[in-house]
Protein backbone atom coordinates (compact mmCIF):
# COMPACT_ATOMS: atom_id res chain seq x y z
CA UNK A 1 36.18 181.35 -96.41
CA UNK A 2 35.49 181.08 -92.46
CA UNK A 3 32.39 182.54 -90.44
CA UNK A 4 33.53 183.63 -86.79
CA UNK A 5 31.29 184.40 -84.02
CA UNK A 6 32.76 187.16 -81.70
CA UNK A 7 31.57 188.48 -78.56
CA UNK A 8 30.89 191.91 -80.22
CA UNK A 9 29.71 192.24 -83.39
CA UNK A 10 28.47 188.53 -83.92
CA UNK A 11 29.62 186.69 -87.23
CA UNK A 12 31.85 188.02 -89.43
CA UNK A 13 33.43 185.92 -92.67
CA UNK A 14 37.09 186.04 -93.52
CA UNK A 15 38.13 184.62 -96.45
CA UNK A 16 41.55 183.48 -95.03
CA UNK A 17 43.15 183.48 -98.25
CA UNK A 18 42.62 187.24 -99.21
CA UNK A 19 45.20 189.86 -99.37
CA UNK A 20 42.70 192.06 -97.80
CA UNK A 21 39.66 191.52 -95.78
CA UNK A 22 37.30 194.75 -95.01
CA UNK A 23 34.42 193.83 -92.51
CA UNK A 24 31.50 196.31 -91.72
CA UNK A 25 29.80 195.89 -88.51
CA UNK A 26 28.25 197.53 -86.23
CA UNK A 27 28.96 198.19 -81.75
CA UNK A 28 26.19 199.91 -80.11
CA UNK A 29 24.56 201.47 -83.58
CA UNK A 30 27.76 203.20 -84.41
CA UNK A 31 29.39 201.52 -87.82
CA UNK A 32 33.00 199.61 -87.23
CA UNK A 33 35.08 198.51 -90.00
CA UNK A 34 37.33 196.22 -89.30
CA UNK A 35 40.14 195.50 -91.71
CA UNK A 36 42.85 192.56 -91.73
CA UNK A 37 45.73 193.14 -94.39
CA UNK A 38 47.51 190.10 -96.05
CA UNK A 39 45.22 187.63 -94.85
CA UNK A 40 47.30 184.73 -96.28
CA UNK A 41 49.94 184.87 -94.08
CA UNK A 42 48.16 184.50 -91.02
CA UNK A 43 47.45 181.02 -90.84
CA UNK A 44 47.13 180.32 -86.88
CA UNK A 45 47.89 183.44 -86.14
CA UNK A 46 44.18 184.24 -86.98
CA UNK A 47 43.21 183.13 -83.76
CA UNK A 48 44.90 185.56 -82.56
CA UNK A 49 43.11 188.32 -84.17
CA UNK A 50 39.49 186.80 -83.09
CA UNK A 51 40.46 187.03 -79.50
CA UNK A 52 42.01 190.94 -80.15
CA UNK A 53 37.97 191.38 -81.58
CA UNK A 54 36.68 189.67 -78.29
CA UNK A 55 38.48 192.22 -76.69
CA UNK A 56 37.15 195.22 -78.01
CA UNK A 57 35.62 196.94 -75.77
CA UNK A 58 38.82 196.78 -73.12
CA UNK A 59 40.81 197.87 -76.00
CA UNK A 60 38.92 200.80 -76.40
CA UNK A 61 39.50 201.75 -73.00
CA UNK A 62 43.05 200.93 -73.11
CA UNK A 63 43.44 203.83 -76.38
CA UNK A 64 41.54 206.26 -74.93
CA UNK A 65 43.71 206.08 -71.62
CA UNK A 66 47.07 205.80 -73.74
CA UNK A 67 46.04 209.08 -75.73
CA UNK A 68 44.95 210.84 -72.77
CA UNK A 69 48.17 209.63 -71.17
CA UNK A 70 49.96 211.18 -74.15
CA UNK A 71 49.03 213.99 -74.54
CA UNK A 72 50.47 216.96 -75.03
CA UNK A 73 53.90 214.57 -74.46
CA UNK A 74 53.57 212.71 -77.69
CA UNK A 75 54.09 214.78 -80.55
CA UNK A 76 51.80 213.05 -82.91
CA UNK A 77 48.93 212.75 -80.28
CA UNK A 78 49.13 216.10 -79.95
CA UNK A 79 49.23 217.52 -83.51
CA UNK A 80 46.60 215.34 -84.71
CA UNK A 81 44.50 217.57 -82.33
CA UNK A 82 46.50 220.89 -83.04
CA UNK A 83 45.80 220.22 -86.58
CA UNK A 84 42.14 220.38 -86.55
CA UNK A 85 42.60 223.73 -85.02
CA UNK A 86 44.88 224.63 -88.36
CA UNK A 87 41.92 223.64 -90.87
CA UNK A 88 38.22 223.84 -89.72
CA UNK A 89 36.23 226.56 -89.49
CA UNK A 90 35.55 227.70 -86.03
CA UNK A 91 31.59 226.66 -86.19
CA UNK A 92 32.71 223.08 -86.73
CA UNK A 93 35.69 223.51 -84.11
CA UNK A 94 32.47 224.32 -81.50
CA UNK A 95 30.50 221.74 -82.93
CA UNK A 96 33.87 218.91 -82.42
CA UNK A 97 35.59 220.79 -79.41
CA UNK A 98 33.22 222.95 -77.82
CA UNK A 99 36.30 225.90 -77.93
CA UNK A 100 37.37 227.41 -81.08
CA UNK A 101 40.93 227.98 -79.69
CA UNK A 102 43.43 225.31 -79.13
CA UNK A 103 44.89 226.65 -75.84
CA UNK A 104 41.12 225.89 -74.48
CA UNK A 105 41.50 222.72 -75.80
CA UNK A 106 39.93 220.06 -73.37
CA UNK A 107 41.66 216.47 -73.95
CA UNK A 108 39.47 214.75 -71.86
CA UNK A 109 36.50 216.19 -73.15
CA UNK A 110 37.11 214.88 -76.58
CA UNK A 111 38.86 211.52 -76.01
CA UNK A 112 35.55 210.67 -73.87
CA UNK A 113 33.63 212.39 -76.98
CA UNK A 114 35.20 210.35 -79.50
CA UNK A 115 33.36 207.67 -81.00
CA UNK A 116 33.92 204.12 -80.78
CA UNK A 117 36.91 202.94 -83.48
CA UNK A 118 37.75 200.91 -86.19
CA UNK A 119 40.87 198.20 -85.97
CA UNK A 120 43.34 197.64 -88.57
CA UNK A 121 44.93 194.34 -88.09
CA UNK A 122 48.81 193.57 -90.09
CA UNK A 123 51.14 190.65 -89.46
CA UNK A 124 54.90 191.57 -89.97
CA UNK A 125 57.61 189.01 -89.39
CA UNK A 126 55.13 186.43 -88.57
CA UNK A 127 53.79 188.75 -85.07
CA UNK A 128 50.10 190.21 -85.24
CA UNK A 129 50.28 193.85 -84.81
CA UNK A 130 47.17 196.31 -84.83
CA UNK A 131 46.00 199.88 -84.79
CA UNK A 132 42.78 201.13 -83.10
CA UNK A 133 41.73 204.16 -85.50
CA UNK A 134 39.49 207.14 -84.32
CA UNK A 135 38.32 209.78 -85.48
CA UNK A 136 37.16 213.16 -83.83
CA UNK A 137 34.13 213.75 -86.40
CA UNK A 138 33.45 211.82 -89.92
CA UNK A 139 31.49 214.48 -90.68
CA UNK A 140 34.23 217.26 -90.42
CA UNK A 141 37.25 215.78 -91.07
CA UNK A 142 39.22 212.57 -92.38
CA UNK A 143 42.07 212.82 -90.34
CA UNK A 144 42.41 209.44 -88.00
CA UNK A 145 45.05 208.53 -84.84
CA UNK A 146 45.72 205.26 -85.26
CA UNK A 147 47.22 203.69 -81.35
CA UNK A 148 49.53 201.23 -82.35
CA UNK A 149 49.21 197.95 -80.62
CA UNK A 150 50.75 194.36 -80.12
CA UNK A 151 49.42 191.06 -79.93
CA UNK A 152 49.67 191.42 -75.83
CA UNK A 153 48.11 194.91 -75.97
CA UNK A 154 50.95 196.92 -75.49
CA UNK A 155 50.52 200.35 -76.83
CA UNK A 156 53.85 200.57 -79.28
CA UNK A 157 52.88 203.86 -80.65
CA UNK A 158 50.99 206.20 -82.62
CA UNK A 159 50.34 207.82 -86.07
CA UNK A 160 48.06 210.75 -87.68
CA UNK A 161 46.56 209.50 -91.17
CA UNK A 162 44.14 211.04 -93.38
């Protein structure tokens, strides 16, 4: 079990031996969880992950401009919005979008809207790999986008979860 001091949400412990490690924090009074899977295998490679955290707010910037750069291209960028559309009522549409009609969809409006994420960290083949999760409301919906990124902060792609 290791405490960590990051630049953004202080200390955190890891028990470096877990198969999976939640942490709830906190940036800018807005709850983060931040979640590292198969904790074992990192060994070194935990380092890594520490200086992704002391990166977060650049990250954040980095996913919002990678969605907004995405959309309507990407197909899963842009149904995880369309969906929304599909399944709310058109009060909460208002209340998320401002527009209860996806053709007056504003992208820009909402990434800037969005609130800050949570990161899901994974090591595969020995390489860190993580996802920066949002979510357009946790009151309305469950759905998250998940931007897939590397250890050198490449965006490698994206997925729609619920």
């Amino acid at each position: 079990m290791g405490k960590y001091t990051t630049k953004y949400f202080g200390e955190i412990t890891i028990d470096e031996s877990s198969d999976f490690e939640f942490i709830e924090t906190s940036y800018r009074n807005q709850a983060i969880h931040i979640s590292l899977s198969d904790c074992s295998l990192y060994g070194p490679e935990l380092k890594t992950c520490l200086g992704i955290l002391d990166r977060y707010a650049e990250i954040d910037v980095m996913a919002r401009k990678a969605i907004l750069e995405n959309f309507p291209g990407d197909e899963t960028v842009a149904y995880y919005f369309e969906c929304h559309f599909d399944s709310l009522e058109e009060e909460f549409l208002m209340k998320i979008f401002g527009v209860q009609r996806f053709d007056e969809f504003d992208i820009a409006r909402t990434t800037a809207g969005l609130g800050y994420p949570d990161l899901l960290f994974g090591i595969e083949d020995g390489k860190i790999n993580f996802s920066v999760d949002y979510m357009v409301s946790k009151d309305y919906s469950d759905e998250i986008l998940c931007v897939k990124m590397d250890r050198d902060l490449n965006v490698t792609g994206f997925s729609h979860e619920s």
